[in-house]
N, C-alpha and C. Protein backbone atom coordinates (compact mmCIF):
# COMPACT_ATOMS: atom_id res chain seq x y z
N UNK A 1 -11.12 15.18 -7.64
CA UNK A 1 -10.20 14.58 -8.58
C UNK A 1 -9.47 13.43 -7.88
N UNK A 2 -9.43 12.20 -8.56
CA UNK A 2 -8.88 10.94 -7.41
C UNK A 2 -7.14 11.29 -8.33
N UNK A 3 -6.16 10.53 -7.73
CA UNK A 3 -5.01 10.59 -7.72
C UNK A 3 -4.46 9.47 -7.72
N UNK A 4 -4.35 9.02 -9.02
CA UNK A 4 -3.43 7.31 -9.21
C UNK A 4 -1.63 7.43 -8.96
N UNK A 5 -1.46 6.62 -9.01
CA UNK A 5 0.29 6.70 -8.66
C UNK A 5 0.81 5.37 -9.00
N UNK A 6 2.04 5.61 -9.93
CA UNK A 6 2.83 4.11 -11.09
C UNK A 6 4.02 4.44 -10.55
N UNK A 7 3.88 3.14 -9.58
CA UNK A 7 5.53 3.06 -9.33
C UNK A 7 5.94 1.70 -9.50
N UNK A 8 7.21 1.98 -9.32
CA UNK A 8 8.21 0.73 -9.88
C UNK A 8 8.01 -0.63 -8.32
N UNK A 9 7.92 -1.52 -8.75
CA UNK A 9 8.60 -2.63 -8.65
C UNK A 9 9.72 -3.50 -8.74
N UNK A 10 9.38 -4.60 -7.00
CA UNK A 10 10.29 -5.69 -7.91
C UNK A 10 10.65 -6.63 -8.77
N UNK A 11 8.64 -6.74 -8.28
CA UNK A 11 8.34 -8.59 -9.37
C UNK A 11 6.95 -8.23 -9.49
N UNK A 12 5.87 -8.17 -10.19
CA UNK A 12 4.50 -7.72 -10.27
C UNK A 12 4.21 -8.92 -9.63
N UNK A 13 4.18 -10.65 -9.77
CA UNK A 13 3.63 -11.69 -9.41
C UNK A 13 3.63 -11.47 -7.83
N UNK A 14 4.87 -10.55 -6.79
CA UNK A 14 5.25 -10.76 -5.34
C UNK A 14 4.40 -9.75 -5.23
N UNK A 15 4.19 -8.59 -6.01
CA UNK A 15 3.54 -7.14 -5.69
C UNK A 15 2.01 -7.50 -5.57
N UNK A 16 2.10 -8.58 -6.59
CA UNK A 16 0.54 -8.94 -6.94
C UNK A 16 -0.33 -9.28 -5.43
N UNK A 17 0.56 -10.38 -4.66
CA UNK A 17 0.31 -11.37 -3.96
C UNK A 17 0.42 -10.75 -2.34
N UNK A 18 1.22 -9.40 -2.83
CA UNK A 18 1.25 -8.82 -1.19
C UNK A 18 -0.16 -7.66 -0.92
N UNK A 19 -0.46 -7.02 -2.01
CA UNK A 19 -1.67 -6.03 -2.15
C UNK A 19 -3.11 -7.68 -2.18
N UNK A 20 -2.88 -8.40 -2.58
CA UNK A 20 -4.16 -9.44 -2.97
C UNK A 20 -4.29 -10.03 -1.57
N UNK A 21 -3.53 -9.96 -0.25
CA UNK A 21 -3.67 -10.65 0.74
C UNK A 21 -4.18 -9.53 2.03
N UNK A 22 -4.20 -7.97 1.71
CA UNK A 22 -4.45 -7.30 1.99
C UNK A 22 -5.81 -7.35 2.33
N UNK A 23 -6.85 -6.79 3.21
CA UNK A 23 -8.48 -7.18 3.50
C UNK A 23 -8.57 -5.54 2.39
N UNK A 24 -9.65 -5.91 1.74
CA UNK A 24 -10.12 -4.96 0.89
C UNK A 24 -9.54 -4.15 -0.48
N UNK A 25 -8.85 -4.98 -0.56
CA UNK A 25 -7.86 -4.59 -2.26
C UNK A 25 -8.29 -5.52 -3.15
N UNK A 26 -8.37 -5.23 -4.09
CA UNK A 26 -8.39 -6.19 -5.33
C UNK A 26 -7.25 -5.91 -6.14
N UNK A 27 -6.57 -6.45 -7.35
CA UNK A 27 -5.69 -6.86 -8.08
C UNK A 27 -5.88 -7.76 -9.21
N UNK A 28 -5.43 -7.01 -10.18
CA UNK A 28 -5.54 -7.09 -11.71
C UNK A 28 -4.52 -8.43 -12.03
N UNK A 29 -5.18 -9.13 -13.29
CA UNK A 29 -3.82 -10.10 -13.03
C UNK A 29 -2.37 -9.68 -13.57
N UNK A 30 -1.66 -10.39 -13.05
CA UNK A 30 -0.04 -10.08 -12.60
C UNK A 30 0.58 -10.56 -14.39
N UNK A 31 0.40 -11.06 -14.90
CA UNK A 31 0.51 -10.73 -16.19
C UNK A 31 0.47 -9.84 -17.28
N UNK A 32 -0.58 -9.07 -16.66
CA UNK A 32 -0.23 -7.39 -17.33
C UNK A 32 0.74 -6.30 -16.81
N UNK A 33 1.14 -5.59 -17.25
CA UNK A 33 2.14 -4.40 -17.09
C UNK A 33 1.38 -2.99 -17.42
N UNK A 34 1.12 -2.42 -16.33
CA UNK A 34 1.32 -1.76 -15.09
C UNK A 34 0.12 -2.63 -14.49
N UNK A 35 0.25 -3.60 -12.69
CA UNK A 35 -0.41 -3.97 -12.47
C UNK A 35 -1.28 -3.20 -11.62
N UNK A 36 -2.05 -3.55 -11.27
CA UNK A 36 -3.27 -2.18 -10.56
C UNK A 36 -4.01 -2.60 -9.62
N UNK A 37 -3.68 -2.15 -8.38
CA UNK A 37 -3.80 -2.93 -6.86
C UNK A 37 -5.43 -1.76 -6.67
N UNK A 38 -6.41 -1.82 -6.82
CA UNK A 38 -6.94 -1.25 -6.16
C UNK A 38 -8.35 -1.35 -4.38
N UNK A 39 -8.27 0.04 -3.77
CA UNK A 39 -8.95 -0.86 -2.80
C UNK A 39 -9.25 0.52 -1.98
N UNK A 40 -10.01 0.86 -0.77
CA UNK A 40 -9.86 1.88 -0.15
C UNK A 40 -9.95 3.14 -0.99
N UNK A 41 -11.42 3.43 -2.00
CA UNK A 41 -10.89 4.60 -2.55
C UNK A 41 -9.67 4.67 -3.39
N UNK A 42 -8.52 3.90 -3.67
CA UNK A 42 -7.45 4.55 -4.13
C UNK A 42 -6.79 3.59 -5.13
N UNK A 43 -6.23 3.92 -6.13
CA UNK A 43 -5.58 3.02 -7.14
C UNK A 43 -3.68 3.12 -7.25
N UNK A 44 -3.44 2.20 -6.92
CA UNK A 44 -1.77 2.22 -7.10
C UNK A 44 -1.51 1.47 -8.48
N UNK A 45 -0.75 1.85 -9.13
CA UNK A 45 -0.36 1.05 -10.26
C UNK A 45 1.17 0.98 -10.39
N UNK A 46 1.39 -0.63 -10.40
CA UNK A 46 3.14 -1.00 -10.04
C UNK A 46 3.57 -1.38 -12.18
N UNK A 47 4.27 -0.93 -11.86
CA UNK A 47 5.33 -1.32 -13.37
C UNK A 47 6.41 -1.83 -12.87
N UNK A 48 6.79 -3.33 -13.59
CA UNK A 48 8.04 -3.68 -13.44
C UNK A 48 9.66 -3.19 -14.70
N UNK A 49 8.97 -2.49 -15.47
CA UNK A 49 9.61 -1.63 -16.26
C UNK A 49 10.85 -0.84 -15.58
N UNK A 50 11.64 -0.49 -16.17
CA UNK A 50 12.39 0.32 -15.57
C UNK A 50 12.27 2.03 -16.18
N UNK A 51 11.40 2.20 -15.91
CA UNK A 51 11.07 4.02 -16.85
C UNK A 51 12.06 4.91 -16.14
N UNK A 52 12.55 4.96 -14.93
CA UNK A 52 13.18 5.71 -14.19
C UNK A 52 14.65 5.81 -14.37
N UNK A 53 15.09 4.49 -14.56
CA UNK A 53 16.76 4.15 -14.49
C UNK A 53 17.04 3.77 -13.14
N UNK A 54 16.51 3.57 -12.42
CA UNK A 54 16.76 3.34 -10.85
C UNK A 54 15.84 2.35 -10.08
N UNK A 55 16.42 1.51 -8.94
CA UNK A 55 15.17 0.60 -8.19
C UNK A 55 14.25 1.52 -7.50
N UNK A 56 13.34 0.74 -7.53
CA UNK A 56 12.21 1.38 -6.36
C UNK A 56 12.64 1.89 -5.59
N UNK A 57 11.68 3.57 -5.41
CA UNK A 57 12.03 4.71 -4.16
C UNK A 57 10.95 5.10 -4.38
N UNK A 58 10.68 5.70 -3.07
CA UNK A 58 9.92 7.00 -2.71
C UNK A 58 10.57 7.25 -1.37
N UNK A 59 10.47 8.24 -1.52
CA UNK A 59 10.58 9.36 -0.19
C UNK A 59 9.53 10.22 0.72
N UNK A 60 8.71 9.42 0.97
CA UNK A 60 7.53 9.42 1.52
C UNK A 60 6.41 8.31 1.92
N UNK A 61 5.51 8.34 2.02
CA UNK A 61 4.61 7.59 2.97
C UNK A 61 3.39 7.77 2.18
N UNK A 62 2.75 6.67 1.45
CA UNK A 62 1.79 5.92 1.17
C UNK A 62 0.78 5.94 1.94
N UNK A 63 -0.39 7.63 2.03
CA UNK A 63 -1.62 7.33 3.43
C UNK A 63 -3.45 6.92 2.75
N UNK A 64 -3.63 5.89 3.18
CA UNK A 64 -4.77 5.35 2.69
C UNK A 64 -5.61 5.42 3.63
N UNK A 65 -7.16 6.51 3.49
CA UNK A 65 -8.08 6.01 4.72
C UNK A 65 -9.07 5.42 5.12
N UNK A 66 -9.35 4.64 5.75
CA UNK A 66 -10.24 3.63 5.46
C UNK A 66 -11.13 3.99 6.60
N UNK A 67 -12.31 2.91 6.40
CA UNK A 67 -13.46 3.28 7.61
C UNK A 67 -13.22 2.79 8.92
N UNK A 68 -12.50 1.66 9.29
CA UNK A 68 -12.22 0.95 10.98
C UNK A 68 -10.85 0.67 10.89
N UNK A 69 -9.65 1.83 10.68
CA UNK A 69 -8.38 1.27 11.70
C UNK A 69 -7.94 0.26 12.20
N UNK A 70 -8.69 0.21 13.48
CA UNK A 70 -8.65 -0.72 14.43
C UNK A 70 -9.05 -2.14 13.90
N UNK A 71 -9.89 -2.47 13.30
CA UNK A 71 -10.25 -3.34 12.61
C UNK A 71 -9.10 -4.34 11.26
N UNK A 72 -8.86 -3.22 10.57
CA UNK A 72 -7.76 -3.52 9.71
C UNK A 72 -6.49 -3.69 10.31
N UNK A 73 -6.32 -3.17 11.71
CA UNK A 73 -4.49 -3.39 12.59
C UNK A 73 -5.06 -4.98 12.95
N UNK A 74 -5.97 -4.96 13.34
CA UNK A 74 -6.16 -6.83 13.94
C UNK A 74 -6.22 -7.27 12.99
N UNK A 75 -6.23 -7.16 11.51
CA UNK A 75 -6.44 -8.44 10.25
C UNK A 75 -5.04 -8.31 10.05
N UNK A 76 -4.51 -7.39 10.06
CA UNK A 76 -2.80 -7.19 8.58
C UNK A 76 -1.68 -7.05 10.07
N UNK A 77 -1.56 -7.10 11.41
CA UNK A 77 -0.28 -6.60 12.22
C UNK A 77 0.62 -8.00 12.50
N UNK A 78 0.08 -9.49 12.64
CA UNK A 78 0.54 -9.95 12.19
C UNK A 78 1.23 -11.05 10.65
N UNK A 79 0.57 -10.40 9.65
CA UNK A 79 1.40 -10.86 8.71
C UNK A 79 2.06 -9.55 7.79
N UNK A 80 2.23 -8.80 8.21
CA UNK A 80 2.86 -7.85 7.87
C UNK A 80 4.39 -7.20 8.66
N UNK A 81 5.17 -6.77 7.74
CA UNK A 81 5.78 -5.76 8.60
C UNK A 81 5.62 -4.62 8.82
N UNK A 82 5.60 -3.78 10.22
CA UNK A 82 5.12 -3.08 10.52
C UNK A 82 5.86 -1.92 10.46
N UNK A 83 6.01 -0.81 10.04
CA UNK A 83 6.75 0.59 10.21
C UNK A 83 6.57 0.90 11.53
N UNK A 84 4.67 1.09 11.87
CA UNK A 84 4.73 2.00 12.96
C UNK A 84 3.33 1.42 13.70
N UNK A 85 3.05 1.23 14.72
CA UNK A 85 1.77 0.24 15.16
C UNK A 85 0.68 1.21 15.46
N UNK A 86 -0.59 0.89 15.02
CA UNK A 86 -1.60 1.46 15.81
C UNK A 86 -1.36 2.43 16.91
N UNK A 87 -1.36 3.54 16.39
CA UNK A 87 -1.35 4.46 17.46
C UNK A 87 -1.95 6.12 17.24
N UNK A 88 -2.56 6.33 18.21
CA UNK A 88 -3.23 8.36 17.81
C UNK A 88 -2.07 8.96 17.52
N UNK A 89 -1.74 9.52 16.51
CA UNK A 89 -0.87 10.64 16.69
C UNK A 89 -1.02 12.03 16.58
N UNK A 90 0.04 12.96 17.17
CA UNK A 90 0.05 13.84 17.80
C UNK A 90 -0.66 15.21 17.11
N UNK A 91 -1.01 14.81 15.55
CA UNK A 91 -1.33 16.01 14.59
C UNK A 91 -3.11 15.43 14.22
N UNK A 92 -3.30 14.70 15.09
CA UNK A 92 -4.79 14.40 15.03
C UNK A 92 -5.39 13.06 14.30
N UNK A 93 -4.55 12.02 14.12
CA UNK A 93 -4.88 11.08 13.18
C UNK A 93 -4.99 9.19 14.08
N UNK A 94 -5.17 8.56 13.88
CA UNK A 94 -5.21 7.12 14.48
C UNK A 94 -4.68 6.01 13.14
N UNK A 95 -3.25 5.63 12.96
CA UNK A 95 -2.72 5.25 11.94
C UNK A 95 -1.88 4.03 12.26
N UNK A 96 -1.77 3.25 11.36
CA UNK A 96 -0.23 2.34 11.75
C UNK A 96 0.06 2.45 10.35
N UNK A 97 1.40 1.97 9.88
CA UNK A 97 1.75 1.45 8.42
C UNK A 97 2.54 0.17 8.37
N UNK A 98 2.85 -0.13 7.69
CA UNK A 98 3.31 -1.46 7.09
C UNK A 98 4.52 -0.97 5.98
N UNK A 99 5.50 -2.06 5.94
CA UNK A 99 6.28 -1.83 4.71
C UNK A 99 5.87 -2.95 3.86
N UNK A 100 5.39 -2.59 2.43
CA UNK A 100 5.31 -3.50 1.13
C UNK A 100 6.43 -4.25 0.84
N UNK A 101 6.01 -5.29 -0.18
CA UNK A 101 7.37 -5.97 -0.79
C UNK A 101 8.43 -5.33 -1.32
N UNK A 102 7.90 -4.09 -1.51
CA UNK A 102 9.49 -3.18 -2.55
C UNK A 102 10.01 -2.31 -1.59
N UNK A 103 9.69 -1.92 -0.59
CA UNK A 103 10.21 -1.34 0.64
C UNK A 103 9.53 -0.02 0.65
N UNK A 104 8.37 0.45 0.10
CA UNK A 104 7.07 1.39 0.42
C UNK A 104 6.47 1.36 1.55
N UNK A 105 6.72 2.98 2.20
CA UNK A 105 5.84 2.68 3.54
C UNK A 105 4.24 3.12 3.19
N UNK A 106 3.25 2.16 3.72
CA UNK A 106 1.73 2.54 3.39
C UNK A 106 1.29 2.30 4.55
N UNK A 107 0.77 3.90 4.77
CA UNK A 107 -0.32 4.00 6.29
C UNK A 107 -1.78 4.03 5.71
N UNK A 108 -2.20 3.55 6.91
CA UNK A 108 -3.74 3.17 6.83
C UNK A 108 -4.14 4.21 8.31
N UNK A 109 -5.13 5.33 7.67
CA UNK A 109 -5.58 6.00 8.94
C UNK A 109 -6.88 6.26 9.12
N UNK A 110 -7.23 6.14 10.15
CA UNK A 110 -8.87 6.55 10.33
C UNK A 110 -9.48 7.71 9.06
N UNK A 111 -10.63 6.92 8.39
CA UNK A 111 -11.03 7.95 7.54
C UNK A 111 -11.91 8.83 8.49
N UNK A 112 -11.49 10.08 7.82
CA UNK A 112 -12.31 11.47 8.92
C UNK A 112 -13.90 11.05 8.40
């Protein structure tokens, strides 16, 4: 069963343009509402709606896994900001993340 996820935004056109510069995402155009970043197996869908009553949150970590890590830290470490850099960690994984335009942390980890 795959697992989509609609979260809020700040601007779909900035959301558009930060997932579209990403290596291996595609993106729906930014004129529709809910826009739909997909890439890696996985579909995010941003609404600039306010369904919640509140700005953008999550309380958690965004993990996407892809096939070369290492590969994707040398395309995205410098034009991104980084949460956490390329590194093994301690529960068995090889990950870095990045923070998005709305302040979402999304890790990218070695797919098993």
């Amino acid at each position: 069963m795959a697992l989509s996820l609609l979260l809020r935004c700040n601007s779909l056109p900035e959301t558009g343009a930060f997932y579209a510069s990403l290596p291996g995402f595609s993106v729906s155009p930014v004129d529709r509402d809910p826009l739909v970043v997909e890439g890696h197996g996985c579909a995010l869908l941003f609404t600039g709606t306010d369904l919640w009553k509140m700005p953008p949150a999550f309380s958690g970590t965004l993990y996407i896994a892809v096939a070369d890590v290492d590969a994707l830290w040398e395309q995205v470490r410098d034009g991104a900001t980084v949460a956490w850099p390329l590194q093994d960690m301690p529960y068995g994984t090889r990950e870095f993340a990045i923070n998005d335009c709305n302040g979402y942390y999304v890790a990218f980890r070695q797919q098993d």
